[in-house]
Protein backbone atom coordinates (compact mmCIF):
# COMPACT_ATOMS: atom_id res chain seq x y z
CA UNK A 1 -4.49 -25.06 6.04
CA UNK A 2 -7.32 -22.26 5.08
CA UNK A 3 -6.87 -18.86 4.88
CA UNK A 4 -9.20 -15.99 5.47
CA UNK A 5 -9.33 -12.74 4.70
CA UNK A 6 -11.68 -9.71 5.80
CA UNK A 7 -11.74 -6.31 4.39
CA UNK A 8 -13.37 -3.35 5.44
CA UNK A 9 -13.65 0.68 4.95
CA UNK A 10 -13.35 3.96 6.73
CA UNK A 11 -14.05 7.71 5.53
CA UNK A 12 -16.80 7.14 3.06
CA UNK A 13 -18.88 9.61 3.82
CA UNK A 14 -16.58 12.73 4.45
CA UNK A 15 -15.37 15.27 1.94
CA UNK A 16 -12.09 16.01 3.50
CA UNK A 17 -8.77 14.03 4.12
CA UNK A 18 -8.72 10.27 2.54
CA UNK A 19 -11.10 6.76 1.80
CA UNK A 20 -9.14 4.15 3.26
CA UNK A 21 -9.98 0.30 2.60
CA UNK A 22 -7.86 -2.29 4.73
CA UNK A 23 -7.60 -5.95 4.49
CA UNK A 24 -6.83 -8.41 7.04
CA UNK A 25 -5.36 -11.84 6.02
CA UNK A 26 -4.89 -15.07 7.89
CA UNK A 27 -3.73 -18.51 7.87
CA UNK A 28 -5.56 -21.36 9.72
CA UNK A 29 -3.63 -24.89 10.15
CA UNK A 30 -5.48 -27.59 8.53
CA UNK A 31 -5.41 -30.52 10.88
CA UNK A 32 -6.59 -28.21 14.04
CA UNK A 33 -9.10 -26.59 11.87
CA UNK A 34 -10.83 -29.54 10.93
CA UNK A 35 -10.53 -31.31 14.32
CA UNK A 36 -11.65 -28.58 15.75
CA UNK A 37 -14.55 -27.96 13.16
CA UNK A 38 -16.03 -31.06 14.37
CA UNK A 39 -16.56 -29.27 18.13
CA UNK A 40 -18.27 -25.52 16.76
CA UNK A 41 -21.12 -24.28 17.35
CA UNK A 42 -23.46 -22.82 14.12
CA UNK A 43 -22.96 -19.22 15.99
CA UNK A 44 -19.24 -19.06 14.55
CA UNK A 45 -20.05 -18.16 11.22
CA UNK A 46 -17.43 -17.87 8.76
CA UNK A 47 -17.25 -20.90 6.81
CA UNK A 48 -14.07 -22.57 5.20
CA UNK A 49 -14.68 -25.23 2.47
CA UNK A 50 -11.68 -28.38 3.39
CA UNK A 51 -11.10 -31.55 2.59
CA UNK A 52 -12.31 -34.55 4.24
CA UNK A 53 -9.94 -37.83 4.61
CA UNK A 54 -11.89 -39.70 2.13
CA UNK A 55 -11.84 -36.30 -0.53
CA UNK A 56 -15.45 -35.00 -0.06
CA UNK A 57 -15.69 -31.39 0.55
CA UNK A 58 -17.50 -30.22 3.21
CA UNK A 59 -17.57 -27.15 5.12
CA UNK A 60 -15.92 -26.34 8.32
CA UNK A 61 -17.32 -23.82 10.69
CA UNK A 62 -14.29 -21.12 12.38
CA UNK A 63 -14.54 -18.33 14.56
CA UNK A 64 -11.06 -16.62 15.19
CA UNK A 65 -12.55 -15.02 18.69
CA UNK A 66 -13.08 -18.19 19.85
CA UNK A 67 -9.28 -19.29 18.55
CA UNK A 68 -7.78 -16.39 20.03
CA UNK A 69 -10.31 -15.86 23.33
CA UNK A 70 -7.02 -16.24 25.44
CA UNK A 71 -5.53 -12.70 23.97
CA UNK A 72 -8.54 -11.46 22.52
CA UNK A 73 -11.84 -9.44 23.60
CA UNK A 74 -14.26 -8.02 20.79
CA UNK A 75 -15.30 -4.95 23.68
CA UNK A 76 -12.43 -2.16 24.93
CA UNK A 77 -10.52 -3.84 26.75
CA UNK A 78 -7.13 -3.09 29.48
CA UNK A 79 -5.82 -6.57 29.90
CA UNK A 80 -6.80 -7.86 26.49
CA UNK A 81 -6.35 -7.13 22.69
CA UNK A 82 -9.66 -5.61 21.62
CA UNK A 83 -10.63 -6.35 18.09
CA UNK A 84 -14.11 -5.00 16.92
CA UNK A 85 -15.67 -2.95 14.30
CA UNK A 86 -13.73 0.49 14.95
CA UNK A 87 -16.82 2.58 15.55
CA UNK A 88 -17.13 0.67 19.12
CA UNK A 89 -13.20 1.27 19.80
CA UNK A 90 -13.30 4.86 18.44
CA UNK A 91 -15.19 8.07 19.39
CA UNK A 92 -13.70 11.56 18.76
CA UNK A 93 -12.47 13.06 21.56
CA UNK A 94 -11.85 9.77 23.49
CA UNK A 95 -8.18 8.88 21.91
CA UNK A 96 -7.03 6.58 19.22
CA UNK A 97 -5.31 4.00 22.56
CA UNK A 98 -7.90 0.65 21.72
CA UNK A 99 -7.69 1.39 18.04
CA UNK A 100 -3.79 1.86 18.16
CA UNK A 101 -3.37 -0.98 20.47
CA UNK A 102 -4.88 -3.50 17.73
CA UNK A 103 -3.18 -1.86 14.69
CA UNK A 104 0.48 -2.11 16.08
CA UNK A 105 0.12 -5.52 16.98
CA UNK A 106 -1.18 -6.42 14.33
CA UNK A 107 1.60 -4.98 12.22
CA UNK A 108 4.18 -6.50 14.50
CA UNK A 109 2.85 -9.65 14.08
CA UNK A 110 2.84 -9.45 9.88
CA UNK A 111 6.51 -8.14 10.28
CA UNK A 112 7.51 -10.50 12.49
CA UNK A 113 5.95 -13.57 10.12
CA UNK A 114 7.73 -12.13 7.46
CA UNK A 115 11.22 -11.60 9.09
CA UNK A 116 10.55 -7.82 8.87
CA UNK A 117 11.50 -4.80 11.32
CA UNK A 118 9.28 -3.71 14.05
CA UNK A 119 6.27 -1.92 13.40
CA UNK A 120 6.38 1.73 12.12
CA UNK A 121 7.68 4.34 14.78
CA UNK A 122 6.28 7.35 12.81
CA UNK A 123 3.84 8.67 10.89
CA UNK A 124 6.45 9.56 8.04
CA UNK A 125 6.87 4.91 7.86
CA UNK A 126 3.29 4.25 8.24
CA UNK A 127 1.57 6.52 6.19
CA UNK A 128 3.54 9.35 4.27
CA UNK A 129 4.13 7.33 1.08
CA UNK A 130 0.87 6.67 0.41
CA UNK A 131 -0.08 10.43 1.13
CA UNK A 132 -0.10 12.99 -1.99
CA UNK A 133 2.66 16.01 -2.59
CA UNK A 134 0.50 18.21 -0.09
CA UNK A 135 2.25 20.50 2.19
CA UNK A 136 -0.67 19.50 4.61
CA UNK A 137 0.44 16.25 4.68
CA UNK A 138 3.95 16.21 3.60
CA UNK A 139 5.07 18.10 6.28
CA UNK A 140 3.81 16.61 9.02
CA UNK A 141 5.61 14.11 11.04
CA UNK A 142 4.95 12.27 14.31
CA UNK A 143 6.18 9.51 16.64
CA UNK A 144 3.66 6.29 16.84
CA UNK A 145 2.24 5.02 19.25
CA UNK A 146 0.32 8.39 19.88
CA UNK A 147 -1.96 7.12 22.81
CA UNK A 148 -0.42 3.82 23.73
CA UNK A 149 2.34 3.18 25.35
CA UNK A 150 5.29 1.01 23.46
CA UNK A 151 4.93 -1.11 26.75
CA UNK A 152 1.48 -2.69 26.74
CA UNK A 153 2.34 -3.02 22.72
CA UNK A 154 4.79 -4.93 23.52
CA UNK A 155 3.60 -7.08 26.01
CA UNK A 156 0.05 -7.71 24.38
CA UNK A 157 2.14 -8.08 21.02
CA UNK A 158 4.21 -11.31 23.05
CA UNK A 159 1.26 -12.81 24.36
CA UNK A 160 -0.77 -12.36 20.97
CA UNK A 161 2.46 -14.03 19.19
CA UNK A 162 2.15 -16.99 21.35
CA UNK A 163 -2.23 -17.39 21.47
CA UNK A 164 -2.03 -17.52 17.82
CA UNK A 165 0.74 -19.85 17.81
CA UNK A 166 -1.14 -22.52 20.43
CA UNK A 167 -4.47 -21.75 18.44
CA UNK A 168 -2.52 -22.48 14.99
CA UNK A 169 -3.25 -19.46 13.04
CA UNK A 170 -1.29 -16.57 11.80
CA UNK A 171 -1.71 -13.04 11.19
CA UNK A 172 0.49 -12.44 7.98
CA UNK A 173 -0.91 -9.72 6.12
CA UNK A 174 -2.49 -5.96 7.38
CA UNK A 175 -3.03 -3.34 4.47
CA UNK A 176 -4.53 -0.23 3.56
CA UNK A 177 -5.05 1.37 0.85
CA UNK A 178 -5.66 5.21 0.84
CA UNK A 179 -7.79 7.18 -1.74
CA UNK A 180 -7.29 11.03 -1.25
CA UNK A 181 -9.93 13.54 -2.88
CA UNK A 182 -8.21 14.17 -6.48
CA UNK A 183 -7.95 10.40 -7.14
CA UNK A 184 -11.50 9.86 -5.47
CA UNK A 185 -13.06 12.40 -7.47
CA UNK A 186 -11.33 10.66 -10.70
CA UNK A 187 -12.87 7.32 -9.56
CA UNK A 188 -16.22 8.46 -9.38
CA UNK A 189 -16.21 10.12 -12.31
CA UNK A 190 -14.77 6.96 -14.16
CA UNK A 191 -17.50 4.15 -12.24
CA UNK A 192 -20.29 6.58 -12.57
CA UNK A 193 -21.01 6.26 -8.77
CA UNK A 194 -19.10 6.49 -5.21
CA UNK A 195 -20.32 3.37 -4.56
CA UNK A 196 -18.99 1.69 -7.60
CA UNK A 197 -15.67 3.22 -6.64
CA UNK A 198 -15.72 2.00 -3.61
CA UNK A 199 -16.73 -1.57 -4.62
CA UNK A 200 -13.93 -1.37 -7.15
CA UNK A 201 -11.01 -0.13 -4.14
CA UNK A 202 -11.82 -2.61 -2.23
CA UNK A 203 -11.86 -5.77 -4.57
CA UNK A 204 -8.52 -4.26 -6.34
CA UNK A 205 -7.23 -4.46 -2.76
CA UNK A 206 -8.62 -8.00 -2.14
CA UNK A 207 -7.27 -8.96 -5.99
CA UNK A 208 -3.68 -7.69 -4.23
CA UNK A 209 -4.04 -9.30 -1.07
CA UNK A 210 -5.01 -12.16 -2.29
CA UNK A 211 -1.82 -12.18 -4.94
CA UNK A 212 0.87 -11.83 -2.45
CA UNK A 213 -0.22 -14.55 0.06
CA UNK A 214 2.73 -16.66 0.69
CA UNK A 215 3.03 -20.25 -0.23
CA UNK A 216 2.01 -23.07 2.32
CA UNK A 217 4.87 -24.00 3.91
CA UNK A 218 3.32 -27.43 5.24
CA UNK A 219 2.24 -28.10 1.45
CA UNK A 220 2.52 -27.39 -2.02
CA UNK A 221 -1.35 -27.61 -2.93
CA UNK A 222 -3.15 -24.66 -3.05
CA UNK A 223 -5.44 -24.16 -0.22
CA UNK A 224 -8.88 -23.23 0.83
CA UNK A 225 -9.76 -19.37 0.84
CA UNK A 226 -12.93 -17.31 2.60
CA UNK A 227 -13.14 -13.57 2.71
CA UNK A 228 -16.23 -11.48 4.02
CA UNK A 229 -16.37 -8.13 3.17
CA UNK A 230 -18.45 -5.35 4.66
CA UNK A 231 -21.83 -4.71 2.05
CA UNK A 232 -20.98 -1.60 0.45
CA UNK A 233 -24.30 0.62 0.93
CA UNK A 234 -27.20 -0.57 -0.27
CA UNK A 235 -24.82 -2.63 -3.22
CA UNK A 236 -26.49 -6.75 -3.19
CA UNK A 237 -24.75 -7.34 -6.81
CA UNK A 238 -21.00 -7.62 -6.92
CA UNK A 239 -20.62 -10.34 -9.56
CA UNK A 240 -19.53 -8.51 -12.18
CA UNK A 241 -17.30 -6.51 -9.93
CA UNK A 242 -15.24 -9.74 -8.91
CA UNK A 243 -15.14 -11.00 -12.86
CA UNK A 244 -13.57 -7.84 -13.72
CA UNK A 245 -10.77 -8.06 -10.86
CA UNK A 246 -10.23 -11.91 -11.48
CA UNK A 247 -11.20 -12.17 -15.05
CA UNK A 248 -9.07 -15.26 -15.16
CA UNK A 249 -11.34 -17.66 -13.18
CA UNK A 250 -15.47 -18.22 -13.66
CA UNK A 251 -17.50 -17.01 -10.53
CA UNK A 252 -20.39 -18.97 -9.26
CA UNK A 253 -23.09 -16.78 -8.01
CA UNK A 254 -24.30 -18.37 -4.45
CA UNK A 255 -26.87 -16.10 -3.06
CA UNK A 256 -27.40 -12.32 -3.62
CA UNK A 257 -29.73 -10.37 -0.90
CA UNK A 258 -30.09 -8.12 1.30
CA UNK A 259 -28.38 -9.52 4.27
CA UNK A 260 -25.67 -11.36 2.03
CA UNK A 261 -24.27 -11.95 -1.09
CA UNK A 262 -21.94 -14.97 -1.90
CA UNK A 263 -19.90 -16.15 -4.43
CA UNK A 264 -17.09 -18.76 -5.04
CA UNK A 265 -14.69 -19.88 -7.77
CA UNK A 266 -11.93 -22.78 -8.03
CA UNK A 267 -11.77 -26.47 -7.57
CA UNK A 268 -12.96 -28.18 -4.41
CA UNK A 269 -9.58 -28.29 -2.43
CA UNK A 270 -7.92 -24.67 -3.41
CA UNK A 271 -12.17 -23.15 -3.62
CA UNK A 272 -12.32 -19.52 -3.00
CA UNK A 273 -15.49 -18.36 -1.74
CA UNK A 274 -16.32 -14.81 -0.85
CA UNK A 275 -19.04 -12.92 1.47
CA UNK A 276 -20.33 -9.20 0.74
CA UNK A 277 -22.04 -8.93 4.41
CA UNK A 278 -24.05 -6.89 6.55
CA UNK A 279 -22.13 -6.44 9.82
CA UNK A 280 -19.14 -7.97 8.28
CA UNK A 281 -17.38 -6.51 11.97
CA UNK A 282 -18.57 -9.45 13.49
CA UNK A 283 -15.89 -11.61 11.78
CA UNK A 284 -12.51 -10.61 13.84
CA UNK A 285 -10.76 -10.29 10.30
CA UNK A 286 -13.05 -7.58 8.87
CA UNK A 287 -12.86 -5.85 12.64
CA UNK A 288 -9.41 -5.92 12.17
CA UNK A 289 -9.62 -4.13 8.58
CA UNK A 290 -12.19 -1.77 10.40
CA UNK A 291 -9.50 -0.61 12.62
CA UNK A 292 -6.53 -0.25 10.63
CA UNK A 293 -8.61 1.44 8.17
CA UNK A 294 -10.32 4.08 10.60
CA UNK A 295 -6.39 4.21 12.31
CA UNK A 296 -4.80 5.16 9.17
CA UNK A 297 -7.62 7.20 8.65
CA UNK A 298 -7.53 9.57 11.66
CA UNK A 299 -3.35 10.03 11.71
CA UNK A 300 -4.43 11.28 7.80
CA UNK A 301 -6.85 13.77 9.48
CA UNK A 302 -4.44 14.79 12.30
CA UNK A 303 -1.75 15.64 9.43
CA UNK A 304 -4.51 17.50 7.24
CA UNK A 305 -5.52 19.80 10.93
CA UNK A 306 -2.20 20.21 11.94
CA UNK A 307 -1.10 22.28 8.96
CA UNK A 308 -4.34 24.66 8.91
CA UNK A 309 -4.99 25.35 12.19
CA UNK A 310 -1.38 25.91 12.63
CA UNK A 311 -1.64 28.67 10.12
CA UNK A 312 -5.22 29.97 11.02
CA UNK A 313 -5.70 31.44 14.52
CA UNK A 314 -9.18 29.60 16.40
CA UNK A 315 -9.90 26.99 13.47
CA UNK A 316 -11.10 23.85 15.02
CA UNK A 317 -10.39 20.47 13.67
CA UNK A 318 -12.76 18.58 11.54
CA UNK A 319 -13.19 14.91 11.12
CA UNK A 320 -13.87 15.88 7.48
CA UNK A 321 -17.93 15.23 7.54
CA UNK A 322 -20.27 17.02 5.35
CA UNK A 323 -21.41 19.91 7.48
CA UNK A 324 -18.35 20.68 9.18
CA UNK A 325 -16.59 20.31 5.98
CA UNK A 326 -17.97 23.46 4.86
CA UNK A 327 -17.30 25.07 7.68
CA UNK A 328 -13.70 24.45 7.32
CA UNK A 329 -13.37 25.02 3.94
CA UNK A 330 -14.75 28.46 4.03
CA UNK A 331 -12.12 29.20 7.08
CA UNK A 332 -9.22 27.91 4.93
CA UNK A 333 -10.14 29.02 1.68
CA UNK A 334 -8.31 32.57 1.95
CA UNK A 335 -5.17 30.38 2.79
CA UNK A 336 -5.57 28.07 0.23
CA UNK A 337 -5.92 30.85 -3.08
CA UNK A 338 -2.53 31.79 -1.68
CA UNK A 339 -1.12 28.35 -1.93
CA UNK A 340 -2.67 27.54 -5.00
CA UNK A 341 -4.08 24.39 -3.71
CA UNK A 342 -6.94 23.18 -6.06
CA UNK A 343 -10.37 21.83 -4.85
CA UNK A 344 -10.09 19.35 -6.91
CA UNK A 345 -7.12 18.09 -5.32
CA UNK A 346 -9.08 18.93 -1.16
CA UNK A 347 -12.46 18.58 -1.31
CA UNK A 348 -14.85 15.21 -2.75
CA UNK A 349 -17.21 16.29 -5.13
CA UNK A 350 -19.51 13.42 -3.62
């Protein structure tokens, strides 16, 4: 057994509504992997370190789209589950149905692995507790799915259950974690950068994600573990960054470059190595973090428009981006004196 992990971002760049970093964790069966590691291709790229019979290590090739081809397509998609980076599911104006499609399966599958309930029905169980004491977000409710229909979640969440049960992995984590403007602004003002507080969300989420995978059930021995991460900016150094999260272990520096930076910790059969990556959407875990976090990301959006342009007559959304951000805040500013809403609290300083 391996496990994998991929982790991605959405909502860098705006000054309005939320950052949100998600992480994506699987489970790969040991036997299949390396019987089938002995059949791939160099194309499928991300690498597991296992255990040969005779106790070398060597290094096992695995590509989850070619696992999970049967249910699977990394393009939208009708009669498959489409799994990419987000920005190829998602354009404004075009509906949230691919990117809500993958989500909610997703979190039907983790629930269901964990004996949980079905995946959230509103926005009030997916998303209000990790929102802030904001009228524009507190009082917003809606039913999920918005664009999908709880049919074709259904059925693509069956026949998902059962390709990842003949291909002998499991789904059995999907996170997010949201940053809203106050504590973003705090962030960057503590790291020095954006960027730094970006790098330091996301590996606090991996440090998280990686704490509350479950035991093997087939084993007690610890097992193999590769994550890829999307390269934060222009960022090739994240060494230090990964001491300070796991100060308890001493990190190998593999490789540090432009098109990737590696590094792994741990003894041959439990090794942990890790991938900061350019296109790290090309890895179906990392897509998967793409679109949960750009998902969780536009309901936070659709929350933050519904309360002002319910209250200001001909204001027009905003995705929250630097030019239209101004715009918006100069139509809402009037409003927001009266509520005594801070900038500190709306708008990112960077």
């Amino acid at each position: 057994m391996a496990w994998m992990i991929g982790i991605d971002e959405a909502g860098y760049g705006p000054n309005l509504g939320p950052l949100v970093v998600a992480a994506s964790a699987w489970w790969v069966e040991k036997e299949r992997l390396e019987a089938r590691g002995k059949r791939l291709g160099k194309e499928e790229s991300f690498g597991v370190s296992v255990l040969a019979a005779a106790g070398r290590r060597r290094s096992v090739e695995i590509c989850l789209y070619r696992r999970l081809e049967a249910i699977v397509s990394r393009t939208a998609c009708d009669n498959k589950l489409a799994i990419a980076d987000s920005k190829q599911l998602y354009k404004p104006g075009h509906g949230l149905r691919q990117l809500e499609r993958g989500v909610m399966v997703g979190l039907g599958a983790c629930h269901a692995s964990s004996g949980g309930i079905n995946p959230p029905a509103r926005w009030g169980d997916l998303i209000a507790q990790h929102a802030p004491a904001l009228p524009c977000y507190s009082d917003y409710d809606c039913a999920l799915p918005i664009d999908a229909t709880t049919e074709e979640i259904t059925d693509l969440s069956q026949r998902f259950q059962s390709a990842c049960v003949f291909a002998g992995v499991k789904l059995t984590s999907l996170r997010a974690r949201l940053v809203y403007p106050q504590e973003f602004n705090e962030l960057t003002t503590h790291y020095g950068t954006k960027g730094a507080a970006l790098s330091h969300v996301s590996i606090a989420l991996l440090r998280d994600t990686f704490d509350s995978l479950p035991p093997n059930p087939q084993s007690p021995t610890p097992s193999p573990l590769h994550v890829v991460c999307d390269k934060h900016g222009g960022r090739n150094r994240y060494g230090a960054l990964l001491q300070h999260h796991f100060p308890d272990v001493w990190i190998d520096t593999l490789a540090e470059s432009g098109p990737a930076s590696r590094y792994a910790w741990g003894p041959p059969e439990s090794r942990v190595d890790i991938c900061f990556r350019v296109k790290g959407e090309a890895e179906l875990p990392v897509a998967l973090a793409s679109m949960t976090a750009k998902y969780h990301r536009e309901l936070a959006m659709r929350a933050f428009n519904a309360f002002w342009c319910a209250r200001i007559p001909d204001l027009r959304p905003t995705a929250g981006y630097p030019t239209d951000a101004k715009r918006y805040k100069a139509a809402i500013a009037v409003l927001q004196k009266e509520l005594e809403i801070e900038d500190d609290v709306l708008w990112r300083w960077r």
